[in-house]
Protein backbone atom coordinates (compact mmCIF):
# COMPACT_ATOMS: atom_id res chain seq x y z
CA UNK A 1 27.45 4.76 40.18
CA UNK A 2 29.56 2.52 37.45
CA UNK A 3 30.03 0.05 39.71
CA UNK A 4 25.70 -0.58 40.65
CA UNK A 5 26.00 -0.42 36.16
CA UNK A 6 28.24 -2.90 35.78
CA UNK A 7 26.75 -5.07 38.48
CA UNK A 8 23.34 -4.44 36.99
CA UNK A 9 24.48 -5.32 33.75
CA UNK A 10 26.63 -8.54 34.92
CA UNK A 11 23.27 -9.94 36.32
CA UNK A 12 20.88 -8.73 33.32
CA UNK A 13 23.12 -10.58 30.49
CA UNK A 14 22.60 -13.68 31.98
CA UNK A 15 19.24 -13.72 32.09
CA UNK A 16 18.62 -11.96 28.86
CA UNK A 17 20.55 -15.28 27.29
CA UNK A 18 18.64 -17.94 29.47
CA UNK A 19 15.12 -16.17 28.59
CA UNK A 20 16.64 -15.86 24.72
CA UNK A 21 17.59 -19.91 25.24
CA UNK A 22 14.40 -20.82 26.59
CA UNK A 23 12.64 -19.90 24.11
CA UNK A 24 10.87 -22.25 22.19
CA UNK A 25 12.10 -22.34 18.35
CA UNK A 26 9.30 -22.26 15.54
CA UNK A 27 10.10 -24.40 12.87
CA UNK A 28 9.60 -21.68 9.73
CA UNK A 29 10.32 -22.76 6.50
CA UNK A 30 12.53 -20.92 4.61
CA UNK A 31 12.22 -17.91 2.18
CA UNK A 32 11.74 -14.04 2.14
CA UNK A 33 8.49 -12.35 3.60
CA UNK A 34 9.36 -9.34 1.14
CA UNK A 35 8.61 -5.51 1.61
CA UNK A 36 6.60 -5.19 5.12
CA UNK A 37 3.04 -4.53 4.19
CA UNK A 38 3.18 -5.56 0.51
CA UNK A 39 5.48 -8.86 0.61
CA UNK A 40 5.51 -10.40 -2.42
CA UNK A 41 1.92 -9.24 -3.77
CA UNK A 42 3.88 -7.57 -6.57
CA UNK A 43 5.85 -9.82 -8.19
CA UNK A 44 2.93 -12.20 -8.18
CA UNK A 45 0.46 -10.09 -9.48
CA UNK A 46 3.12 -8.83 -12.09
CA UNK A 47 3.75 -12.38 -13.13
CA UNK A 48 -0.29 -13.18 -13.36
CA UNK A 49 -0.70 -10.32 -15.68
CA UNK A 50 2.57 -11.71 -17.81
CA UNK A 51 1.09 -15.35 -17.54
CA UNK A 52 3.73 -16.38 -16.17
CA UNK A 53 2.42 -17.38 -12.47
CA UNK A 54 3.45 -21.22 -12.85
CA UNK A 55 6.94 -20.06 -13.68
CA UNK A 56 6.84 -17.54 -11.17
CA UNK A 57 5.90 -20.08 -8.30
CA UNK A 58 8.69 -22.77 -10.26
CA UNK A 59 11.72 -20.38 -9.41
CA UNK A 60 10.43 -20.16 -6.17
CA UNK A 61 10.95 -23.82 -5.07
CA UNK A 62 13.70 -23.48 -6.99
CA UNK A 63 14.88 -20.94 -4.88
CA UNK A 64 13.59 -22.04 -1.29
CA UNK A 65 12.56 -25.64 -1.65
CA UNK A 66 8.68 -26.98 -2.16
CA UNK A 67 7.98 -25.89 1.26
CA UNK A 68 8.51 -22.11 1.88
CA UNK A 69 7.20 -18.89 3.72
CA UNK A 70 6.02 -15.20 1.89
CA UNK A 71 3.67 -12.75 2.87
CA UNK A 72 0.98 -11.57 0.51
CA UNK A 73 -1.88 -9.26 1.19
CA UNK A 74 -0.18 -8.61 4.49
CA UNK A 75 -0.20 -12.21 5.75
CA UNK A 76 2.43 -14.63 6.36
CA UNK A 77 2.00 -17.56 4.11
CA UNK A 78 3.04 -21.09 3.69
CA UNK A 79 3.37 -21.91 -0.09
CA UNK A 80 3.24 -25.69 -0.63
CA UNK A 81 4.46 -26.64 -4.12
CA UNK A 82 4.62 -30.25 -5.67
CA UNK A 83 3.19 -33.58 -5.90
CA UNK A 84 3.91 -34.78 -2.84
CA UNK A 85 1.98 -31.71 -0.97
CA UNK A 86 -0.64 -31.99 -3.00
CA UNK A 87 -0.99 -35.12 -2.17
CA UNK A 88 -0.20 -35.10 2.08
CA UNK A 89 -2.96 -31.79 2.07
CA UNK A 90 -6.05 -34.22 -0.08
CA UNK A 91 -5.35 -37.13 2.34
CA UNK A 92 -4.34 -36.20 5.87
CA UNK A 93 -3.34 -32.51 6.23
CA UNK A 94 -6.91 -31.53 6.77
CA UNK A 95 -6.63 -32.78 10.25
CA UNK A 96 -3.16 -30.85 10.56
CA UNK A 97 -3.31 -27.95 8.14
CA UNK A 98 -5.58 -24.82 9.10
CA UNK A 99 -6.43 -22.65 6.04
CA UNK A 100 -7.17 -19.38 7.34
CA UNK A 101 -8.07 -17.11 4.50
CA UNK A 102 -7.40 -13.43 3.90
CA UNK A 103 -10.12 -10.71 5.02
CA UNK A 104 -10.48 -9.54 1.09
CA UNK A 105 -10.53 -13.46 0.00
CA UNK A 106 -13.46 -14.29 2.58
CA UNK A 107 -15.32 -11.08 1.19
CA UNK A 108 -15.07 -12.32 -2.16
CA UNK A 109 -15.47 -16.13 -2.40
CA UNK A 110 -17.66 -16.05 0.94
CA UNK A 111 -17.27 -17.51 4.12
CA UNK A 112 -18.32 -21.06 3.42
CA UNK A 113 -16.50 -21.55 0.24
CA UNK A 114 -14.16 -24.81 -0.19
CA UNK A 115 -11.19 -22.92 0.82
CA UNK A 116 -12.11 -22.58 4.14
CA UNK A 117 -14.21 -25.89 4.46
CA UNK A 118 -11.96 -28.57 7.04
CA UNK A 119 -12.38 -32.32 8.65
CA UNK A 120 -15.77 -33.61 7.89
CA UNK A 121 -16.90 -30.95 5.89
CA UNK A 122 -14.50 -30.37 3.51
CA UNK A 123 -14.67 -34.10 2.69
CA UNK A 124 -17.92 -34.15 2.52
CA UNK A 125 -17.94 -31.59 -0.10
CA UNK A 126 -14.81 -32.78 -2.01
CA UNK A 127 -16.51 -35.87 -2.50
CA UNK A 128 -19.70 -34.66 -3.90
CA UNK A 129 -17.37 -32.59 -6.33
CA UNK A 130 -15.01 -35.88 -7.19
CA UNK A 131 -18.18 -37.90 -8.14
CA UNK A 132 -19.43 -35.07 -10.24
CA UNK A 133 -16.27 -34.83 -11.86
CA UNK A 134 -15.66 -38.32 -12.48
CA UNK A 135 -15.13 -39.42 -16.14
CA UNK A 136 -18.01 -41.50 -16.66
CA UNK A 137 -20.28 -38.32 -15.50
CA UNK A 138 -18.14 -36.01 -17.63
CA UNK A 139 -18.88 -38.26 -20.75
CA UNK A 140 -22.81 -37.80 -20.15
CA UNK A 141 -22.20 -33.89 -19.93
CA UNK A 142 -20.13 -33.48 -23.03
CA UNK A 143 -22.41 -35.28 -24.92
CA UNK A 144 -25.50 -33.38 -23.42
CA UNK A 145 -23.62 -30.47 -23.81
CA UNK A 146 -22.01 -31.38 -27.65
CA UNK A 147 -25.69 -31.52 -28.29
CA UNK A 148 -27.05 -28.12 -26.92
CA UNK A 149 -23.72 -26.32 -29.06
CA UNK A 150 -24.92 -28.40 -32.82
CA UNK A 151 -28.32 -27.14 -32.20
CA UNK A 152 -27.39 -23.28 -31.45
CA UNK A 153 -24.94 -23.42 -34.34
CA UNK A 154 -28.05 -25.11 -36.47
CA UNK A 155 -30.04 -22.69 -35.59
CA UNK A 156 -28.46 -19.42 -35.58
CA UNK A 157 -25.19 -19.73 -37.31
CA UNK A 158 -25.81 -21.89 -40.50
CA UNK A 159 -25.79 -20.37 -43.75
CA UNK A 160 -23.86 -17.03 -42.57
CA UNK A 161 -20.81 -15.68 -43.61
CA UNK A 162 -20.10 -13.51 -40.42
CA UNK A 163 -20.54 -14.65 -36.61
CA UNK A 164 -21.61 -11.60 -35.08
């Protein structure tokens, strides 16, 4: 009986390691996916409360680099700080980036909403929202807009001691 063990064991190591060798590696970046379930939802949402989000996502990279893995809301995420990715993801990552939203995200901003927009469409709508955001169209708002706030203030706030 030891002896069909052992001999069942000398031929299962083996293959255990070449099937564990085989294996293609992922390339993950590095950091912590936190607490199973609720990852690092806390100390993010703890941080937004504080205002302190930017800082929050700063010791981060500190920590693990501008390129680095968490989980929040139960999903593995990539978090992409930086110039540089900003940069690579508004030029070419569209074709090799593929946002995939969280259930509770969809429900909320809908399931057309930029986020979730890629290739043609995205830039299709990116550059409707870069030529209304352009500073020769922001001067005409302001000053349609500077105009709208004089006459409400004109109108309902001159001569009163108390804005109610």
């Amino acid at each position: 009986m030891t002896i069909v063990l052992l001999v069942a064991l000398l031929l299962l190591v083996p293959i255990l390691f070449l099937l564990k060798r085989t294996k293609p590696s992922k390339r993950v970046p590095p950091g912590s996916l936190g607490i199973p379930i609720i990852g690092q939802r806390l100390g993010l949402l703890r941080a937004m409360r504080a205002i302190t989000a930017e800082k929050w996502i700063e010791d981060r990279t500190n920590k693990y680099g501008p390129i680095s893995k968490l989980s929040l809301f139960g999903k593995p995420t990539v978090l992409i700080h930086g110039q540089a990715a900003n940069k690579f993801i508004f030029t070419n990552g569209g074709d090799s980036i593929v946002n995939q939203q969280t259930q509770s995200v969809k429900m909320i901003l809908g399931d057309r909403n930029l986020l979730e927009l890629s290739g043609k469409d995205h830039s299709r709508v990116r550059g409707a929202l870069v030529s209304f955001l352009k500073p020769e169209s922001l001067k005409q708002y302001v000053g349609k807009i500077d105009e709208e706030v004089r006459s409400h203030i004109l109108m309902h706030w001159e001569g009163k001691q108390q804005v109610k």
